[in-house]
Protein backbone atom coordinates (compact mmCIF):
# COMPACT_ATOMS: atom_id res chain seq x y z
CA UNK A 1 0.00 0.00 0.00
CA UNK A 2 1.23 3.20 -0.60
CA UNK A 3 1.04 6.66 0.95
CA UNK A 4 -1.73 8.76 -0.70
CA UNK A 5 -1.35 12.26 -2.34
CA UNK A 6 -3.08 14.59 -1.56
CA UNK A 7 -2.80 17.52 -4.12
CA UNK A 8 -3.03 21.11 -3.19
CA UNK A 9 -1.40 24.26 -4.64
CA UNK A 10 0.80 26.94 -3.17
CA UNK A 11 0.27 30.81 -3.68
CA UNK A 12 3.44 31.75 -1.87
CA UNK A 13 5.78 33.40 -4.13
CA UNK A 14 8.69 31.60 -5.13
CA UNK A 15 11.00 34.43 -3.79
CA UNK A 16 10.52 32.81 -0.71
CA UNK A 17 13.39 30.43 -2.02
CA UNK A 18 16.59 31.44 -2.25
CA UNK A 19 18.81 30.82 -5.39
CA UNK A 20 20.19 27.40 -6.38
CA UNK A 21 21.72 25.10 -4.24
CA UNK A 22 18.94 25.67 -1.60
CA UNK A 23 16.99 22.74 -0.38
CA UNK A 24 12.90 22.89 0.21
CA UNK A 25 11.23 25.73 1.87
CA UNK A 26 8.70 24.56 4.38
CA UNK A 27 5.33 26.16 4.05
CA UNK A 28 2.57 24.38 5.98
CA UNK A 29 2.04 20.95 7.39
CA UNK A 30 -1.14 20.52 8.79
CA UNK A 31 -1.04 16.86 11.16
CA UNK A 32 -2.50 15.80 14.21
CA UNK A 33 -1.38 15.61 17.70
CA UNK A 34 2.16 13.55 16.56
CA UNK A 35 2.72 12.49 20.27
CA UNK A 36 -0.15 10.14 19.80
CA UNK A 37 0.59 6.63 18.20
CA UNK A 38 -2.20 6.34 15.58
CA UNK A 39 -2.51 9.55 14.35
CA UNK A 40 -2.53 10.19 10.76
CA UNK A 41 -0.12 12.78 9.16
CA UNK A 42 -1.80 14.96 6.67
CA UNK A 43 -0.72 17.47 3.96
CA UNK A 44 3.15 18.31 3.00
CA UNK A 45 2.93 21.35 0.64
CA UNK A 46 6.70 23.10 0.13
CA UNK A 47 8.27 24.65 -2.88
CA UNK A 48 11.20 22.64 -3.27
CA UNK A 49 15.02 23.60 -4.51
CA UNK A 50 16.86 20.68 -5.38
CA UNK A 51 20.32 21.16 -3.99
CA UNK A 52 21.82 19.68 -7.46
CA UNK A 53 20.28 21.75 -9.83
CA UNK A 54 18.09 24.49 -8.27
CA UNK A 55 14.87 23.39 -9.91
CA UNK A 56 12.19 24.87 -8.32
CA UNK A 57 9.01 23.01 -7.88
CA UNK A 58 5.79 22.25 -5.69
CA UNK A 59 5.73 19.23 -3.93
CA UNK A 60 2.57 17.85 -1.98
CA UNK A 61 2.92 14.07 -0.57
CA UNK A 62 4.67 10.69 -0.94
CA UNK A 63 3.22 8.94 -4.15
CA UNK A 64 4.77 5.58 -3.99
CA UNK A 65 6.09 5.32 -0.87
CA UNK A 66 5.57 2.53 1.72
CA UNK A 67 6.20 4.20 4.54
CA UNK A 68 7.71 7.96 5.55
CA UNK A 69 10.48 8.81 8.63
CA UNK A 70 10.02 12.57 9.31
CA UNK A 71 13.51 13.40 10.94
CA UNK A 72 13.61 16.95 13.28
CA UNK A 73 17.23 17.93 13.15
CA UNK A 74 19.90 20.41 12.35
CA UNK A 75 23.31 21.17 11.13
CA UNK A 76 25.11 22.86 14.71
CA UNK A 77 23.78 19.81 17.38
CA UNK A 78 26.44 17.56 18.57
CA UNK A 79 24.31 15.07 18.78
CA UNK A 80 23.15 14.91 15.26
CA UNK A 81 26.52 15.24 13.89
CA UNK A 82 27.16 11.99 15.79
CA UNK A 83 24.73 10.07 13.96
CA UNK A 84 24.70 12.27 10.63
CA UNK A 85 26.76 9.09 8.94
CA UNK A 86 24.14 6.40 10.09
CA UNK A 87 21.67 8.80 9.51
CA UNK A 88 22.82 8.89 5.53
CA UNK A 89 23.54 5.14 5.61
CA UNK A 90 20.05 4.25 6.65
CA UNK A 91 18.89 6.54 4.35
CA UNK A 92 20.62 5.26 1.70
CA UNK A 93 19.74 1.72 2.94
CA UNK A 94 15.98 2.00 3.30
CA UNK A 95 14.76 4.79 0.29
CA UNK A 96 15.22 2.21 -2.54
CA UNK A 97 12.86 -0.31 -0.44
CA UNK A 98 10.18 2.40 -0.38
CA UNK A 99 10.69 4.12 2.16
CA UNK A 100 10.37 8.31 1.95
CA UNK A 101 12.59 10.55 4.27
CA UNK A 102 12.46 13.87 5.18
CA UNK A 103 14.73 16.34 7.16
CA UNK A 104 13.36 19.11 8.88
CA UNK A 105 15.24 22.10 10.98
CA UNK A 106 13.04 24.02 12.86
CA UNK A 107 15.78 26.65 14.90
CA UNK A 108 15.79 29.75 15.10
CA UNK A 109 18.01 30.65 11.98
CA UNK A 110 18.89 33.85 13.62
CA UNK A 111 20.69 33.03 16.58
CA UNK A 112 21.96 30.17 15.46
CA UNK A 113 23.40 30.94 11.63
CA UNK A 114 25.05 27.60 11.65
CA UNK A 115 21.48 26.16 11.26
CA UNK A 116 20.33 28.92 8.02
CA UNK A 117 18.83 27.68 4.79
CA UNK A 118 22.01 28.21 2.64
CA UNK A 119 24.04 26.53 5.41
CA UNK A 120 21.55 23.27 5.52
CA UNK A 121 22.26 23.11 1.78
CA UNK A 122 25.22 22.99 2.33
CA UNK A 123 25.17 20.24 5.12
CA UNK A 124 23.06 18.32 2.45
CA UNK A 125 25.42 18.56 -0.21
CA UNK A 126 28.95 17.32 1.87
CA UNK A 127 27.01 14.87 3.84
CA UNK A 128 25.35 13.56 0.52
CA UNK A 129 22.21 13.56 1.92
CA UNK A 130 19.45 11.90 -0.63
CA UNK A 131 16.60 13.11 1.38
CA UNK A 132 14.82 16.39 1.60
CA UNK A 133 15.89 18.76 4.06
CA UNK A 134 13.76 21.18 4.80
CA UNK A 135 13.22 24.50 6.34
CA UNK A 136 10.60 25.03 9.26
CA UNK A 137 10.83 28.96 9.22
CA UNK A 138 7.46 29.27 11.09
CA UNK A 139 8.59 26.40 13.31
CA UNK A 140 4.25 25.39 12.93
CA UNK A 141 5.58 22.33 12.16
CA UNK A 142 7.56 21.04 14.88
CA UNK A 143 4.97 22.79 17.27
CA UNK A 144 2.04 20.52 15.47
CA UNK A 145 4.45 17.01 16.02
CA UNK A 146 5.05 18.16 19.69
CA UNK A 147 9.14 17.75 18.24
CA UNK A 148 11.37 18.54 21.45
CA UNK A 149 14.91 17.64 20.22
CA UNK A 150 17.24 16.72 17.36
CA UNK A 151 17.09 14.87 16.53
CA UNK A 152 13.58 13.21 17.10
CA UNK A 153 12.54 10.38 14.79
CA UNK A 154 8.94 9.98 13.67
CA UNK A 155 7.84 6.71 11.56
CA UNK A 156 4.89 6.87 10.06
CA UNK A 157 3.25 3.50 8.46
CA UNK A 158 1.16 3.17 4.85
CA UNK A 159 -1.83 3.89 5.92
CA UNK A 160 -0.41 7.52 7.48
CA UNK A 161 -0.35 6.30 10.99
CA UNK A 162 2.31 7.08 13.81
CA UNK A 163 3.82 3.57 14.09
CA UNK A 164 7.47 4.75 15.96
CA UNK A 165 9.01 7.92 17.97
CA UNK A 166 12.09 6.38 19.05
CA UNK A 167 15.71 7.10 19.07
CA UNK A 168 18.02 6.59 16.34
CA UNK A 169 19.80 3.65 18.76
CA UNK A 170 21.54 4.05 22.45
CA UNK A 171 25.10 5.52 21.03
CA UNK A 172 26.09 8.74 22.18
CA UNK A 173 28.13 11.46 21.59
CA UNK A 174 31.52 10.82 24.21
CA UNK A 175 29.98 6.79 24.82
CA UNK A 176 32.00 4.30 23.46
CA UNK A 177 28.75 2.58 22.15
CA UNK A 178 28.37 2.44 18.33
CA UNK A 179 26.09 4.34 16.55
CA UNK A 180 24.11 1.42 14.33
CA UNK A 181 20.84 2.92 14.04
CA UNK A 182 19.52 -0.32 15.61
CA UNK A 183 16.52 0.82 17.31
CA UNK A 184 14.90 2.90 14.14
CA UNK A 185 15.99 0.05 11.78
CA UNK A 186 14.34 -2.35 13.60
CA UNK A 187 10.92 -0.07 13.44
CA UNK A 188 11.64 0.50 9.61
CA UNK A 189 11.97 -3.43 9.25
CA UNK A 190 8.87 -3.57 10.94
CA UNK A 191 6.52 -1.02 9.16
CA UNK A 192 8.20 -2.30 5.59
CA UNK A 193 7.07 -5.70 6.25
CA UNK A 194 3.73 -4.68 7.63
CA UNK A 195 4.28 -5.73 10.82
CA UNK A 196 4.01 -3.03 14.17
CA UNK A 197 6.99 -1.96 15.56
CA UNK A 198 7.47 -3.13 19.51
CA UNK A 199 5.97 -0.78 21.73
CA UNK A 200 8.94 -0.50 24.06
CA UNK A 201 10.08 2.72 22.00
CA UNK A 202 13.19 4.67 24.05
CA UNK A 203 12.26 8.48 23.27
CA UNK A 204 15.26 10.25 21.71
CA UNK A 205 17.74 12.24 23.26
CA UNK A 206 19.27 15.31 21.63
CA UNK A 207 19.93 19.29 21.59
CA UNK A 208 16.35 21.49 22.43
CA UNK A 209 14.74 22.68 19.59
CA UNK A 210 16.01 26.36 19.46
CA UNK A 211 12.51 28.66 19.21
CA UNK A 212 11.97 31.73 18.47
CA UNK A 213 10.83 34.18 21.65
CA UNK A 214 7.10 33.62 22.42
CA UNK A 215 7.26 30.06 20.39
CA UNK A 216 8.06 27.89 23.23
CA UNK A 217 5.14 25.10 23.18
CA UNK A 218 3.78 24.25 26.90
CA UNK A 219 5.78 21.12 26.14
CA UNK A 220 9.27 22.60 26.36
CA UNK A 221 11.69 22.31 28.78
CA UNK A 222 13.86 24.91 29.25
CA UNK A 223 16.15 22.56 31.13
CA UNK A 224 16.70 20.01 28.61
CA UNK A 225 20.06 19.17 26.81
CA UNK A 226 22.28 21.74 25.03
């Protein structure tokens, strides 16, 4: 079964992209409570920048696809740099057996430069990312999937449904454990062969989402890592 398309069209002018070699500008995302296993995700809608050729064009869902990871992360957090490798080899790994991936940074582009749309292409292009990376500007869409860290993993089956918010795997940066990306492939394994994923799902562990002032969701906690 594959995920279904919903088409829609954007009126937001294309200036909102920068020149080539930018990836996708994030417009809206409207989805359900995330948090919630179950939950269907709705409508992608983004004018997309390929990083290879600057081709600008509207994208709005995952025709084909078996199942979709939604990935919150960023270019500056140590603890996505640890995994950026098995991040790119799972990618790499899992996309030709149907599964879609997509990248989203949601920080404050401001005060943290390091984390800007010309520096995520950037990060795409020398880590050789194959998935879209895209920019939350509004940062609507990490509010809407209650997102809290990067990175924080989101699985979503072929019917649309929540089926995984784990971590990547129990490897972190400074621990002399291995980053495999054992926990998330297991879950991909899972969903791919149409089976659940087990519901003993370790929640991620990463660097706050950096918001804007006056974005902080009730969820956040001002006391979390980095």
């Amino acid at each position: 079964m594959s995920i279904k398309l919903v088409q829609a069209v954007i009126k937001s002018p294309a200036k909102q992209l920068s020149k080539s070699g930018t990836p996708g500008v994030l417009i809206t995302c409207e989805h359900n409570d995330g948090s919630d296993y179950g939950k269907r995700i709705y409508q992608w809608i983004w004018w997309g920048g390929d990083p290879a050729d600057g081709n600008i064009r509207v994208w709005a869902g995952l025709a084909g696809s078996k199942a979709l990871l939604v990935i919150f992360m960023c270019n500056h957090c140590p603890y996505v740099k640890h995994v950026a490798d098995q991040l790119k080899a799972l990618s790499d790994d899992y996309m030709p057996q149907g599964l879609s991936v997509i990248a989203i940074s949601s920080n404050d582009a401001e005060k943290y430069p390091d984390d800007s749309l010309q520096a995520m292409a950037i990060e795409k292009a020398e880590r050789g990312y194959q998935f879209a990376y895209l920019f939350d500007e509004s940062q609507k869409v990490a509010q809407n999937y209650a997102a809290a860290c990067t990175p924080d993993f989101y699985l979503f089956d072929s019917e649309q449904k929540l089926a995984y918010r784990g971590q990547l795997d129990s490897s972190r940066p400074r621990s002399d454990i291995p980053v495999t990306g054992k926990d998330l492939r297991a879950a991909i394994d899972a969903v791919l062969s149409g089976q659940s994923p087990s519901e003993q799902q370790t929640p991620s562990i990463g660097c706050n989402i950096k918001w804007k002032e006056g974005n902080e969701p009730q969820y956040f906690n001002p006391q979390g890592i980095a």
